[in-house]
Protein backbone atom coordinates (compact mmCIF):
# COMPACT_ATOMS: atom_id res chain seq x y z
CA UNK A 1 24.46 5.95 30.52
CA UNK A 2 27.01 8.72 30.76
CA UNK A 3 26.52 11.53 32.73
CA UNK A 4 23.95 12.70 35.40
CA UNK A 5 20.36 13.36 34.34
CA UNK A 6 19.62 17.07 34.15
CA UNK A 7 16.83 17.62 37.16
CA UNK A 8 13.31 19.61 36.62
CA UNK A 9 12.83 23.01 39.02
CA UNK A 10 9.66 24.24 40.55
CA UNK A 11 6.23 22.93 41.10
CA UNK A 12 4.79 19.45 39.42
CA UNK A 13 3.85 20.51 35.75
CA UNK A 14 1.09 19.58 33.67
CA UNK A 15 3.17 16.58 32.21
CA UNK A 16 3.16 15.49 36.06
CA UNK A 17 -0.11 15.68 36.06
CA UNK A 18 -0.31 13.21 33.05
CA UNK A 19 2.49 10.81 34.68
CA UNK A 20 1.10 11.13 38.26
CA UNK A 21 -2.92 11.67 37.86
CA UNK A 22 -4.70 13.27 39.98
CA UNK A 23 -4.96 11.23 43.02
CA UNK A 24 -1.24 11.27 43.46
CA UNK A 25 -0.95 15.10 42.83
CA UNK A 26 -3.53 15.50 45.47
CA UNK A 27 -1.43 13.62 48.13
CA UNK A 28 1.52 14.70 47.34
CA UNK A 29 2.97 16.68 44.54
CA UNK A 30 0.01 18.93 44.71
CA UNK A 31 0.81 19.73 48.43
CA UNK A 32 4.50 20.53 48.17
CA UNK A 33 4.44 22.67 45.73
CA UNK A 34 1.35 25.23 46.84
CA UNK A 35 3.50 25.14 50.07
CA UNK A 36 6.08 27.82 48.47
CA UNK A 37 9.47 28.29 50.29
CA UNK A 38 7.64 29.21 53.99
CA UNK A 39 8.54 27.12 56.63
CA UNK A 40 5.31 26.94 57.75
CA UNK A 41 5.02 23.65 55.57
CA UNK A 42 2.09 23.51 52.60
CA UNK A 43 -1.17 25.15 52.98
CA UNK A 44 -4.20 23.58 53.10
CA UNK A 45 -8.04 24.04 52.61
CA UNK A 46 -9.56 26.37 54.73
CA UNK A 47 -12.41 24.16 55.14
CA UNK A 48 -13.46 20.34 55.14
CA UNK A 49 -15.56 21.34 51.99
CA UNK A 50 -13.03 22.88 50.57
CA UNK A 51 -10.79 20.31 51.08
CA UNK A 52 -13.44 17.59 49.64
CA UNK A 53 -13.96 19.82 46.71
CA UNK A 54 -10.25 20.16 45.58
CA UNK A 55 -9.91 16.31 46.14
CA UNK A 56 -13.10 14.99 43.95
CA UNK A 57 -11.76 17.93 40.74
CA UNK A 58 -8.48 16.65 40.86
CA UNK A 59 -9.04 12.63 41.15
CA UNK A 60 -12.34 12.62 38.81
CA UNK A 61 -11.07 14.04 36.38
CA UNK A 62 -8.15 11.78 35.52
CA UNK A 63 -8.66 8.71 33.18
CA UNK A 64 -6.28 5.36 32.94
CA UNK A 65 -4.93 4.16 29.30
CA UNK A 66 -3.57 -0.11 29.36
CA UNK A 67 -0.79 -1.07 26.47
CA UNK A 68 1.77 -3.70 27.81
CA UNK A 69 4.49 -3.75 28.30
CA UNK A 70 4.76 0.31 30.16
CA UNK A 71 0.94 -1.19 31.45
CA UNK A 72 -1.49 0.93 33.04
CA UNK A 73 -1.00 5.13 32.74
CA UNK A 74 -2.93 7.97 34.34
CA UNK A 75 -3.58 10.84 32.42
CA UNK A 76 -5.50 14.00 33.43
CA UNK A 77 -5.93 15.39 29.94
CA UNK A 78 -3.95 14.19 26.31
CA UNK A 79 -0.60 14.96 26.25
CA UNK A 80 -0.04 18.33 24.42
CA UNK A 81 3.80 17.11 23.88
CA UNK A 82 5.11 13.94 22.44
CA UNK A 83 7.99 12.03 21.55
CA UNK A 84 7.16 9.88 18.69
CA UNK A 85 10.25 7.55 17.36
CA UNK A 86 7.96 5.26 14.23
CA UNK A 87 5.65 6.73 11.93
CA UNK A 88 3.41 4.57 12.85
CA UNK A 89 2.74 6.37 15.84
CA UNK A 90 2.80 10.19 14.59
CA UNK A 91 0.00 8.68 11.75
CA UNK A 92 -2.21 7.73 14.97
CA UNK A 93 -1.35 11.07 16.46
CA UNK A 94 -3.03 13.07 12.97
CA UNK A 95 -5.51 10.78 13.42
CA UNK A 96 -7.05 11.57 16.50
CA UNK A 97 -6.48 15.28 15.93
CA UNK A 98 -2.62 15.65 17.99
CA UNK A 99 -0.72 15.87 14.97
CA UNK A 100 0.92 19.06 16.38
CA UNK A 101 1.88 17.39 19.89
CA UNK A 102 4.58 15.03 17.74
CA UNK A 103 7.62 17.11 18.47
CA UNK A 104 10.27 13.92 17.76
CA UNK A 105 10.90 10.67 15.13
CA UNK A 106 13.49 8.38 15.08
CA UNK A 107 15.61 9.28 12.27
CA UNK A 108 15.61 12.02 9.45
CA UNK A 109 12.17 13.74 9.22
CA UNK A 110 12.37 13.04 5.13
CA UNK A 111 10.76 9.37 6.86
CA UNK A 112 7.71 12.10 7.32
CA UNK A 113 7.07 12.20 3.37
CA UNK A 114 4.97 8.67 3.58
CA UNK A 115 2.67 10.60 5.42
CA UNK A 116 2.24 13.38 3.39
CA UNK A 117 1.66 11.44 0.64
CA UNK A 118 -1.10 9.54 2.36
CA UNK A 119 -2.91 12.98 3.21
CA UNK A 120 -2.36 14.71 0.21
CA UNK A 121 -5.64 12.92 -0.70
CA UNK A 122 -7.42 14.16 2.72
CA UNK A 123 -8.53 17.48 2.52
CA UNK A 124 -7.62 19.52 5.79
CA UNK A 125 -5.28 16.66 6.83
CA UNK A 126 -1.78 17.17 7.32
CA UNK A 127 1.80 16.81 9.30
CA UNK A 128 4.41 19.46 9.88
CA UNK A 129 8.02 17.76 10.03
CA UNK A 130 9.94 20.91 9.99
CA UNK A 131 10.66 21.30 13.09
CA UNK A 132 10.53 17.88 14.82
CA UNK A 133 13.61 16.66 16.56
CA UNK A 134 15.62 13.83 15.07
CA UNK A 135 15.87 10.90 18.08
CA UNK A 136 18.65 8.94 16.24
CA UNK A 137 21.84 10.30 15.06
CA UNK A 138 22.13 7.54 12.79
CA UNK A 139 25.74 8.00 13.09
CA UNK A 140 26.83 4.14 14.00
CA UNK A 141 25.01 2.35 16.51
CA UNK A 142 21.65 2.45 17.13
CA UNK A 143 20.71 4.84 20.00
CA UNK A 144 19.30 7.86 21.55
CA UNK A 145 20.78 10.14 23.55
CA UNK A 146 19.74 10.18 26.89
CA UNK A 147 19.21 14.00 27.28
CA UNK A 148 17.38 14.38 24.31
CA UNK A 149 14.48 12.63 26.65
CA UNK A 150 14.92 15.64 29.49
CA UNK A 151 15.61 18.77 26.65
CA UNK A 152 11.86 17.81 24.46
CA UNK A 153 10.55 17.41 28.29
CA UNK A 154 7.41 15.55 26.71
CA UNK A 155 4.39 14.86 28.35
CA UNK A 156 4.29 11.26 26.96
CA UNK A 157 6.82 9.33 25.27
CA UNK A 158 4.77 7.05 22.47
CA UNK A 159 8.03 5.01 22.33
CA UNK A 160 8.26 0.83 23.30
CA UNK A 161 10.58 1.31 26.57
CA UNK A 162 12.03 -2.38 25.49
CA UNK A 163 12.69 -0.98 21.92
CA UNK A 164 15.12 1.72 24.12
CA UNK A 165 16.56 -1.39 26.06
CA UNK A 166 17.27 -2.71 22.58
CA UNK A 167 19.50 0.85 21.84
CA UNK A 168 22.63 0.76 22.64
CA UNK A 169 24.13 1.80 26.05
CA UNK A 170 20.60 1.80 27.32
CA UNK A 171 19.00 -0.82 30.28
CA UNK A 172 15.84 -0.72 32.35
CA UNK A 173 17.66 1.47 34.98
CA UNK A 174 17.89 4.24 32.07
CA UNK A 175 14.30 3.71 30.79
CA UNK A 176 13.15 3.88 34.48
CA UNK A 177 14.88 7.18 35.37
CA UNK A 178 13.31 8.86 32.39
CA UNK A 179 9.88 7.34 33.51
CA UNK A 180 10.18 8.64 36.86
CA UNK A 181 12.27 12.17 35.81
CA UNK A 182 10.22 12.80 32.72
CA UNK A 183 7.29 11.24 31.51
CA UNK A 184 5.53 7.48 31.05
CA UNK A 185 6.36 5.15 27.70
CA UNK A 186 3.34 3.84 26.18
CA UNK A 187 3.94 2.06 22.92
CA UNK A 188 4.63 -1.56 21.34
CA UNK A 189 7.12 -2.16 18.56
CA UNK A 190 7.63 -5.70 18.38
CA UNK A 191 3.75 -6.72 17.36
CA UNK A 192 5.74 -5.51 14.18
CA UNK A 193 5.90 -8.92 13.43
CA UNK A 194 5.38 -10.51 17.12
CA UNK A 195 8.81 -11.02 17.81
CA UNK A 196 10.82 -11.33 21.41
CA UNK A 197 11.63 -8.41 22.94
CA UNK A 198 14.53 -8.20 25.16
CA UNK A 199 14.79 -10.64 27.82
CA UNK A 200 13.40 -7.67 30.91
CA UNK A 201 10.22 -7.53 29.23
CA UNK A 202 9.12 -10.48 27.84
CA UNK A 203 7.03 -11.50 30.83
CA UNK A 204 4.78 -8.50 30.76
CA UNK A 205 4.51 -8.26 27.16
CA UNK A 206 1.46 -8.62 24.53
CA UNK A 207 1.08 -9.04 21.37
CA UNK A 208 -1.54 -6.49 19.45
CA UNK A 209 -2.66 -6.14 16.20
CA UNK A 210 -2.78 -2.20 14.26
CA UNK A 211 -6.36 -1.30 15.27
CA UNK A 212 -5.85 -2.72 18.91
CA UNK A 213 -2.88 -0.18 19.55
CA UNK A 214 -4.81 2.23 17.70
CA UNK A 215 -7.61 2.06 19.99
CA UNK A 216 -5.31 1.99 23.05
CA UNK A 217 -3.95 5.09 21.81
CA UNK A 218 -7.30 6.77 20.78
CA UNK A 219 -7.91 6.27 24.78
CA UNK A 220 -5.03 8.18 25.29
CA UNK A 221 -5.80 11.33 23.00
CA UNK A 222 -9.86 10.75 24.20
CA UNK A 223 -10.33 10.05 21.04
CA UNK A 224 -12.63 6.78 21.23
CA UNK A 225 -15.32 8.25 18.89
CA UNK A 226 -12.59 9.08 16.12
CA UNK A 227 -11.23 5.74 16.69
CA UNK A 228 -14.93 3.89 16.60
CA UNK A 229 -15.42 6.08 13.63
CA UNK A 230 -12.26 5.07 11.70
CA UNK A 231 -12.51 1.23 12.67
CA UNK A 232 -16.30 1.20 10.85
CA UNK A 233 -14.30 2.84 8.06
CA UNK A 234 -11.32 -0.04 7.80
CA UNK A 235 -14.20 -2.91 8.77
CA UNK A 236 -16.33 -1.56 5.75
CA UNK A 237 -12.70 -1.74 3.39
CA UNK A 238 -12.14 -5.33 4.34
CA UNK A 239 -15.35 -6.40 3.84
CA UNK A 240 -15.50 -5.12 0.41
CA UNK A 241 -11.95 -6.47 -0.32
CA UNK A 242 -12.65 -9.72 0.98
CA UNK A 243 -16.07 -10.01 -0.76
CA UNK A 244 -14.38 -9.45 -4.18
CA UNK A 245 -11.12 -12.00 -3.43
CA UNK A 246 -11.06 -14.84 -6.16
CA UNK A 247 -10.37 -18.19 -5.98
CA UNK A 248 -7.64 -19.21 -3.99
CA UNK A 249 -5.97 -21.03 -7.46
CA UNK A 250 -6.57 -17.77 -9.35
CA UNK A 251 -3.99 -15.68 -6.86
CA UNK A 252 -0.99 -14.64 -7.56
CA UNK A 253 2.35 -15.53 -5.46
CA UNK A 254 3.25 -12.63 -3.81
CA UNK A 255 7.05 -11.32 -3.04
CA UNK A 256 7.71 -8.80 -0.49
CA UNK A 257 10.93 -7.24 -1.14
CA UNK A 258 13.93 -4.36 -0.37
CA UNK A 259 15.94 -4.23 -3.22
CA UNK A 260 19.58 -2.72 -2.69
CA UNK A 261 22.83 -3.58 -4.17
CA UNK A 262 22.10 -6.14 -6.33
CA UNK A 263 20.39 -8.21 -3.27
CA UNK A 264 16.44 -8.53 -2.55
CA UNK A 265 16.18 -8.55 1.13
CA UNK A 266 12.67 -10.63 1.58
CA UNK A 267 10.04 -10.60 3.80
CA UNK A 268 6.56 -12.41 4.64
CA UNK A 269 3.41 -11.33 3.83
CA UNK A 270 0.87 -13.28 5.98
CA UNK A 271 2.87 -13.35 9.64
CA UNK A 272 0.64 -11.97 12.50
CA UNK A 273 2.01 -8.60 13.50
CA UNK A 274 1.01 -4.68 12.06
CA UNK A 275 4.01 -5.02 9.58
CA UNK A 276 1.74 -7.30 7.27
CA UNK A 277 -2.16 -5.72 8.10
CA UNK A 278 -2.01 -4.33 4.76
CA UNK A 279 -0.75 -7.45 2.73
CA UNK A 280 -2.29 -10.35 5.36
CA UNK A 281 -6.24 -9.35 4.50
CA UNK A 282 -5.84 -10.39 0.68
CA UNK A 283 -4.78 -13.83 1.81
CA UNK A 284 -2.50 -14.31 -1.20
CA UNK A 285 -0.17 -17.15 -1.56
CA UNK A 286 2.89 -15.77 -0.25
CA UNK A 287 6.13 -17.05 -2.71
CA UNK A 288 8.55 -16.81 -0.03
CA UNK A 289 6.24 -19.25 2.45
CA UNK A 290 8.58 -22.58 1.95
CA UNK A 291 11.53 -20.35 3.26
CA UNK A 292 13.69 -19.74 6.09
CA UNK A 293 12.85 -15.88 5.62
CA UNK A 294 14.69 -13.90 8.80
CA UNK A 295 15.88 -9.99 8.49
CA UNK A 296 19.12 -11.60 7.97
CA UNK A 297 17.60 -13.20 4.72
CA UNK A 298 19.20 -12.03 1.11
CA UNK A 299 18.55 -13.95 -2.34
CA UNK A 300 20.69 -12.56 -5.77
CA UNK A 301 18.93 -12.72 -8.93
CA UNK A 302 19.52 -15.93 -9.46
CA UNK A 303 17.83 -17.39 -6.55
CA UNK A 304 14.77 -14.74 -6.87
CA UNK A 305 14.21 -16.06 -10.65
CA UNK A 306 14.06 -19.69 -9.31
CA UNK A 307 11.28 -18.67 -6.90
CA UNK A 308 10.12 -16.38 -9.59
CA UNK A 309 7.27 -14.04 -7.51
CA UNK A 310 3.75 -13.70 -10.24
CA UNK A 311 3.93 -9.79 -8.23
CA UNK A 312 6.63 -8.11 -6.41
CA UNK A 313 5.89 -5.30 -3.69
CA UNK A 314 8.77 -3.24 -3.11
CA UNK A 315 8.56 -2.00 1.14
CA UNK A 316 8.66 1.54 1.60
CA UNK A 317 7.77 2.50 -1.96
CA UNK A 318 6.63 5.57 -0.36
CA UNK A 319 8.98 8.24 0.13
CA UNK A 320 12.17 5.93 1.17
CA UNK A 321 13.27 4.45 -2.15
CA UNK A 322 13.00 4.84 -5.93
CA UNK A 323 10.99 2.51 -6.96
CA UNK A 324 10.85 3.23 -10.36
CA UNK A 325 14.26 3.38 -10.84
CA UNK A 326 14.57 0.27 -8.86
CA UNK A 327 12.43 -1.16 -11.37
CA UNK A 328 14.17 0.17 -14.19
CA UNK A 329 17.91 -1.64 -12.86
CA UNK A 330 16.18 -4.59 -12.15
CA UNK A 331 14.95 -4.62 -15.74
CA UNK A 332 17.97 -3.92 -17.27
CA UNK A 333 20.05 -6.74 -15.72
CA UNK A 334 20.69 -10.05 -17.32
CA UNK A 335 18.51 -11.98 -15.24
CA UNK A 336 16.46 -9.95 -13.01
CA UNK A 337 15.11 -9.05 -16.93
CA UNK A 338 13.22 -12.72 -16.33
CA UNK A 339 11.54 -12.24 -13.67
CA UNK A 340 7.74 -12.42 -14.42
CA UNK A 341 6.84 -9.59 -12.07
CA UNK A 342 8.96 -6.93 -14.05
CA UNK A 343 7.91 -8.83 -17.62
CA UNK A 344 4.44 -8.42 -16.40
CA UNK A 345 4.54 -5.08 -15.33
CA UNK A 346 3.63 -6.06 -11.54
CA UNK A 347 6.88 -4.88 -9.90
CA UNK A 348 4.98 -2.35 -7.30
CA UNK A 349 5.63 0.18 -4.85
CA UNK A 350 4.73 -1.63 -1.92
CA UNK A 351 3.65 -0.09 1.64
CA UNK A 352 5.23 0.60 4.59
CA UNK A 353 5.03 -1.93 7.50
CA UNK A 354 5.18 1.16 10.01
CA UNK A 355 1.76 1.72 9.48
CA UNK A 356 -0.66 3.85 11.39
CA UNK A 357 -4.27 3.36 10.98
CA UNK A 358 -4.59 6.18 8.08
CA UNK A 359 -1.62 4.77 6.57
CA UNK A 360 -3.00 1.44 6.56
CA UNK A 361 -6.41 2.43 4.75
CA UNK A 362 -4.72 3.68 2.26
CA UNK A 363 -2.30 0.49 2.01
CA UNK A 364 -5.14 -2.04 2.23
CA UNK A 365 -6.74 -0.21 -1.35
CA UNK A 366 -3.17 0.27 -2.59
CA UNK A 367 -2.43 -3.86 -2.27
CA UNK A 368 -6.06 -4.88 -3.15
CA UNK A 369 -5.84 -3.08 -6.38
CA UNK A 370 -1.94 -4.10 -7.38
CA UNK A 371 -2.64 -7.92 -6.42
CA UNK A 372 -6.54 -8.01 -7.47
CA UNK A 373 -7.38 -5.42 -10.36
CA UNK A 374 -10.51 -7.18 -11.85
CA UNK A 375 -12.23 -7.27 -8.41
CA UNK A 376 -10.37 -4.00 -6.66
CA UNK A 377 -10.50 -1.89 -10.31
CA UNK A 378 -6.75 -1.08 -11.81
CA UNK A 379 -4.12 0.35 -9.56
CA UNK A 380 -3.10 3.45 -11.78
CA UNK A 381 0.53 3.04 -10.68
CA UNK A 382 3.29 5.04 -8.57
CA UNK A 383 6.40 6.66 -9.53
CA UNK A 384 6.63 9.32 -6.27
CA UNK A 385 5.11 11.85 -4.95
CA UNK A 386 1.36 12.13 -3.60
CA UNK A 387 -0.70 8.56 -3.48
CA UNK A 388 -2.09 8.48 -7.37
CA UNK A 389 -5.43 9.99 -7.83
CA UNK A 390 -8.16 7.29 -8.04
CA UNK A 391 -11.68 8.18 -9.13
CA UNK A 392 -14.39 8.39 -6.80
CA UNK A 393 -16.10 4.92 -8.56
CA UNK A 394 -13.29 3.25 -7.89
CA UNK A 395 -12.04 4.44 -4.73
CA UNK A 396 -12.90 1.30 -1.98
CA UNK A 397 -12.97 3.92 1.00
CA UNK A 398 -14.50 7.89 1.43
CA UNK A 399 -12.12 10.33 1.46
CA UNK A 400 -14.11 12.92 2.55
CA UNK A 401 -15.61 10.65 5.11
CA UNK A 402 -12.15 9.74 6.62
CA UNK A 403 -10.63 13.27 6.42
CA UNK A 404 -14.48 14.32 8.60
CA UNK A 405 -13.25 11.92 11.26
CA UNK A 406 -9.64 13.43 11.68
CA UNK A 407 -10.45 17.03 11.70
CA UNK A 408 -13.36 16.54 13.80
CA UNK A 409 -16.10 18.18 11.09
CA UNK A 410 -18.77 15.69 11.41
CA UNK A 411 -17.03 12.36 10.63
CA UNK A 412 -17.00 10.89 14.36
C-alpha cells in the first residue's frame, strides 16, 4: 500500500479495549498508559487487594465472539463505532439495536434505500445514511483506501479481511497492520454463495448460513435474546411457508435475473450460501439448474425464450434498479414480448442477496407470495418505494412483533 500508516497518540482507547480485552489491557496497555510521562515507570495498586480488584473488573468483564476466518475476538463492551462495507451487515446492526454505530458502506449510501424500504413497515425502526462514509470510490478498480481504515478509527470493522485481500493493492500484510493499528475484522462474505476466497485464507475459512452469522454477530452487539427472539420469528415464517408449498409438479421454474443492456445476467436459486436464503426455502424448480451459470454468465433474448422461466425475479428490485421499467423494455421488444413470465404478469422485483436477517423476513414473504399466491395469499406487486402494504390476514410474519424485538420494547 502506498504511504505510511498514520499512528494513534495517547493512552489505549476504548476501541483497544474491544481489540485487546481486558486481560491484555491489564498486563500491558493498561499499565503504560496510567504511567504518564514520569520516569518513575507506571504506577501500581497501592495494595494486593487493590491490585486483585482492578485485575478481576477488567478481565471479567470482557466476553469472546468466533466467526472464521478473523476467528476468535475479545470485546469488553459492543462496539459503539463500525465500519460496515454490505448491507447485509448494517441490517444486522438495526437489528440488534446499533444501527447508529454503522458509520461506513461500500459504495454510494443510495445502496441504504433497500433498507428503508424494509422498515418503512416497522414502526420505530430505521437507518440514517446521511452521513455514513462511502468505502469505495467506485472510480475503476475495486478498492479501499487504506486511510479511510485509520480516519473512521472504528472500534470494529464488520468487513471479511479476505474480501480486502480481494481489493486491489491490498495483501494480508495491509489487513494485518489495520488489525493491529486499528481495530479486529469480523465478517464473512463469501458464504454469499460458498465460494473460494483468496488463496491466504482458505485454510481457516467456514462456510455459514444468514442466521449463523447473524447469531455470531448478535454475540457481538450482546444481543443473543434479540437474536433468539428474531430466529423464533424466521423459524415460525418457514414453517408456515413450507406447510403451504404444493406439489413439487405444480411449481413453477424459477429465473433469477439482472437485466441490463439487452443481456439477463442469471443466477441460481437453490445454491447453499445467504445469497439464496430467501429463494432456497420455497424449493422451486430452478430453470437455470441444467446450466453452466457463473457471474460471468449472460443469455440474449433469444436464449432466455428457449429456457423460457414460468416466473422471473429481477435481483435488487429494491432500491438499485427499475424494475418496472425493466419490465416495460422487456415487454416491448420483439422477443423478450414471449417470454411467459412478462405474458403472465410474473416478471417480479426480486430481493437482494445481501441480506440481513430483517431483510430476509421480509424477502422470504416477498418470494413465497410472488412464486406461491394460492398458499402465501397474492403478492400486491412493486413498482418502488416502501415494501407494498399487505393486510394484517395476510401478512405471514408480525410486524409489530419484529419491530418489539429491534427497539427493545418487549419483543426479546
Amino acid at each position: 500500500m502506498a504511504g505510511d500508516a498514520p499512528t494513534r497518540a495517547g493512552g489505549p482507547t476504548r476501541r483497544d479495549y474491544v481489540k485487546y480485552g481486558g486481560a491484555a489491557l491489564t498486563g500491558g496497555l493498561l499499565a503504560g498508559c496510567t504511567g504518564g510521562d514520569s520516569d518513575e515507570g507506571p504506577k501500581t495498586a497501592t495494595n494486593a487487594t487493590d491490585a486483585t480488584t482492578a485485575t478481576e473488573s477488567q478481565t471479567t468483564s470482557t466476553y469472546e465472539a468466533t466467526l472464521a476466518p478473523a476467528r476468535t475476538i475479545e470485546l469488553a463492551a459492543p462496539p459503539e463505532s463500525v465500519m460496515v462495507y454490505n448491507l447485509l451487515y448494517a441490517d444486522m446492526a438495526v437489528a440488534y439495536g446499533y444501527g447508529d454505530a454503522v458509520n461506513s458502506l461500500g459504495f454510494s449510501t443510495e445502496v441504504a434505500g433497500a433498507l428503508d424500504a424494509f422498515y418503512a413497515r416497522l414502526d420505530g425502526v430505521s437507518f440514517d445514511a446521511s452521513d455514513l462514509v462511502q468505502l469505495n470510490s467506485g472510480s475503476g478498480g475495486l478498492t479501499v483506501d487504506e486511510e479511510l481504515f485509520y480516519e473512521l478509527d472504528s472500534d470494529l470493522h464488520l468487513l471479511d479481511p479476505a474480501l480486502v485481500v480481494s481489493f486491489d493493492g491490498w495483501d494480508v500484510a495491509d489487513v494485518n497492520d489495520i488489525r493491529d493499528d486499528v481495530a479486529p475484522f469480523f465478517g464473512n462474505n463469501y458464504s454469499r454463495r460458498n465460494t473460494q476466497p483468496p488463496k491466504p485464507y482458505r485454510d481457516a475459512y467456514e462456510y455459514y448460513t444468514l442466521w449463523e452469522i447473524a447469531e455470531r454477530v448478535g454475540t457481538v452487539f450482546q444481543a443473543d435474546d434479540r437474536y433468539a427472539a428474531l430466529t423464533a420469528v424466521h423459524d415460525d415464517l418457514l414453517d408456515t411457508i413450507q406447510a403451504g408449498l404444493p406439489p413439487e409438479d405444480d411449481r413453477p421454474t424459477v429465473g433469477s435475473v439482472l437485466y441490463m443492456g439487452e443481456t439477463f445476467y442469471p443466477a441460481k436459486i437453490n445454491t447453499a450460501g445467504f445469497a439464496t436464503a430467501h429463494t432456497r426455502p420455497m424449493a422451486a424448480p430452478d430453470a437455470f439448474a441444467e446450466g453452466d451459470v457463473s457471474y460471468e454468465s449472460a443469455y440474449d433474448f433469444e436464449t432466455m425464450l428457449e429456457i423460457d422461466p414460468d416466473v422471473i425475479l429481477h435481483r435488487y428490485g429494491y432500491s438499485y434498479y427499475d424494475v418496472a421499467a425493466i419490465r416495460e423494455e422487456i415487454a416491448n421488444h420483439p422477443v423478450g414480448g414471449q417470454l411467459s413470465a412478462i405474458r403472465n404478469d410474473r416478471f417480479y422485483a426480486g430481493g437482494n442477496p445481501l441480506q440481513g436477517p430483517l431483510m430476509n423476513l421480509f424477502q422470504l414473504e416477498m418470494t413465497a407470495k410472488q412464486l406461491y399466491p394460492d398458499a402465501s395469499g397474492a403478492w400486491p406487486g412493486y413498482d418502488g418505494g416502501s415494501y407494498p402494504e399487505i393486510p394484517a390476514d395476510e401478512q405471514l410474519f408480525d410486524r409489530k412483533r419484529v419491530a418489539a424485538i429491534v427497539t427493545g420494547d418487549g419483543g426479546a
